[in-house]
N, C-alpha and C. Protein backbone atom coordinates (compact mmCIF):
# COMPACT_ATOMS: atom_id res chain seq x y z
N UNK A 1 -12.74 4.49 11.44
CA UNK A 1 -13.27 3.35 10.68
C UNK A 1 -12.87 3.48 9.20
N UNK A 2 -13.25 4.45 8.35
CA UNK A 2 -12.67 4.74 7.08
C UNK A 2 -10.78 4.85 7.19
N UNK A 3 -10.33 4.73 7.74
CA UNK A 3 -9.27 4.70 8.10
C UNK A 3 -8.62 3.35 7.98
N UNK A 4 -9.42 2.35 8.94
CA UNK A 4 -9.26 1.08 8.61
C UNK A 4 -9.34 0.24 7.17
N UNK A 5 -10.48 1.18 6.89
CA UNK A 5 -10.90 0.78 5.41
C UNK A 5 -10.13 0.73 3.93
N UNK A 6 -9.60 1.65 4.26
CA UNK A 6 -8.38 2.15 3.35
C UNK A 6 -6.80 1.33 3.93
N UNK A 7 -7.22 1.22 4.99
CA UNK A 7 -5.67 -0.06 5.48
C UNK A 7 -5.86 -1.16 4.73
N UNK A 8 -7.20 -1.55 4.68
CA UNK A 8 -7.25 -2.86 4.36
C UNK A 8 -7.61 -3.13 2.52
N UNK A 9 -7.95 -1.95 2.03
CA UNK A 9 -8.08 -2.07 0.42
C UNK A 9 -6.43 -2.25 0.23
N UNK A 10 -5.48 -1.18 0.74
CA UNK A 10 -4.22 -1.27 0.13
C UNK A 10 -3.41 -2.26 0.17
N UNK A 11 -3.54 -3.29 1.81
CA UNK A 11 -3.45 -4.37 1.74
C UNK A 11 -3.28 -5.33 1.11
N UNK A 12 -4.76 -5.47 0.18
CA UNK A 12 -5.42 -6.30 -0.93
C UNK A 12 -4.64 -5.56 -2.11
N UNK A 13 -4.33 -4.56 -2.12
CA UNK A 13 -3.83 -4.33 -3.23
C UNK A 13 -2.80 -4.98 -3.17
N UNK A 14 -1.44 -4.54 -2.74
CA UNK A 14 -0.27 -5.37 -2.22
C UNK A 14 -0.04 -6.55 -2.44
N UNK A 15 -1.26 -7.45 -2.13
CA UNK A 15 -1.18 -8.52 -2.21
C UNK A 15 -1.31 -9.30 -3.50
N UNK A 16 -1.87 -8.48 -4.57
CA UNK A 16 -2.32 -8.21 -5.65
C UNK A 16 -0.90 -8.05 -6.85
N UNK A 17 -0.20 -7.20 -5.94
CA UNK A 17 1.07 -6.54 -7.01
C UNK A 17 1.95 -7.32 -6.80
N UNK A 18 3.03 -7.36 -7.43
CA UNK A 18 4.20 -8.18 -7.20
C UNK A 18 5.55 -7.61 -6.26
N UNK A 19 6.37 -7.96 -5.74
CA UNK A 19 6.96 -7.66 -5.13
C UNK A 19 7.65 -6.43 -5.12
N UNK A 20 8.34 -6.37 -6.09
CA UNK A 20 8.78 -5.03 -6.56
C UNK A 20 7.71 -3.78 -6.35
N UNK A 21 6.68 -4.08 -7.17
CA UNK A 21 5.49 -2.77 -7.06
C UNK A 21 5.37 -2.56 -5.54
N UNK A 22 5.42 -3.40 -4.29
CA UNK A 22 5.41 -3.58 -3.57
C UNK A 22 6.33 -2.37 -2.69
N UNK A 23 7.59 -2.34 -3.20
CA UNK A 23 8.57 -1.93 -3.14
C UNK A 23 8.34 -0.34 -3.03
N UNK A 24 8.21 -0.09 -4.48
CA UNK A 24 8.09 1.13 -5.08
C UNK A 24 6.78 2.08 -4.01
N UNK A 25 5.89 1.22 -3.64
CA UNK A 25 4.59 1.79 -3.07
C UNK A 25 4.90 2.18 -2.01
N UNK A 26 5.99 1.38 -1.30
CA UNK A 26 6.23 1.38 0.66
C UNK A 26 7.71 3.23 0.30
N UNK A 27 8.31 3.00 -0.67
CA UNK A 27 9.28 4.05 -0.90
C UNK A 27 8.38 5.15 -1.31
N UNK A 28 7.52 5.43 -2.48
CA UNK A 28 5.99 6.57 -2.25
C UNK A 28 5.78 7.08 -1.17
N UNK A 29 5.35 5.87 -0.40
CA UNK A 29 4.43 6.19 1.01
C UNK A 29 5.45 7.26 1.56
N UNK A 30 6.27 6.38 2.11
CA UNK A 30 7.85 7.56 2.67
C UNK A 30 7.76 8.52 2.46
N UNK A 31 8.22 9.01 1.32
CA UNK A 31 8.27 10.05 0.28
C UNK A 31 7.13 11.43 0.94
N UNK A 32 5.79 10.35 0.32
CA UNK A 32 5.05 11.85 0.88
C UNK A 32 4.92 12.07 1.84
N UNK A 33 5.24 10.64 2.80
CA UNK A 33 5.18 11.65 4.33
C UNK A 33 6.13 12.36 4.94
């Protein structure tokens, strides 16, 4: 459930940032995993 929770704040974030930031966040994600 907290799991979901955090899917769905980053989501909203995303949706929030502009495309690019967008960008940069999904290449992060990668990164640390």
């Amino acid at each position: 459930m907290a799991r979901k929770m955090m899917k769905m704040t980053k989501m909203r974030k995303m949706m929030k940032m502009t495309k690019m930031e967008v960008k940069k966040m999904k290449v992060q994600t990668k990164g640390t995993r």
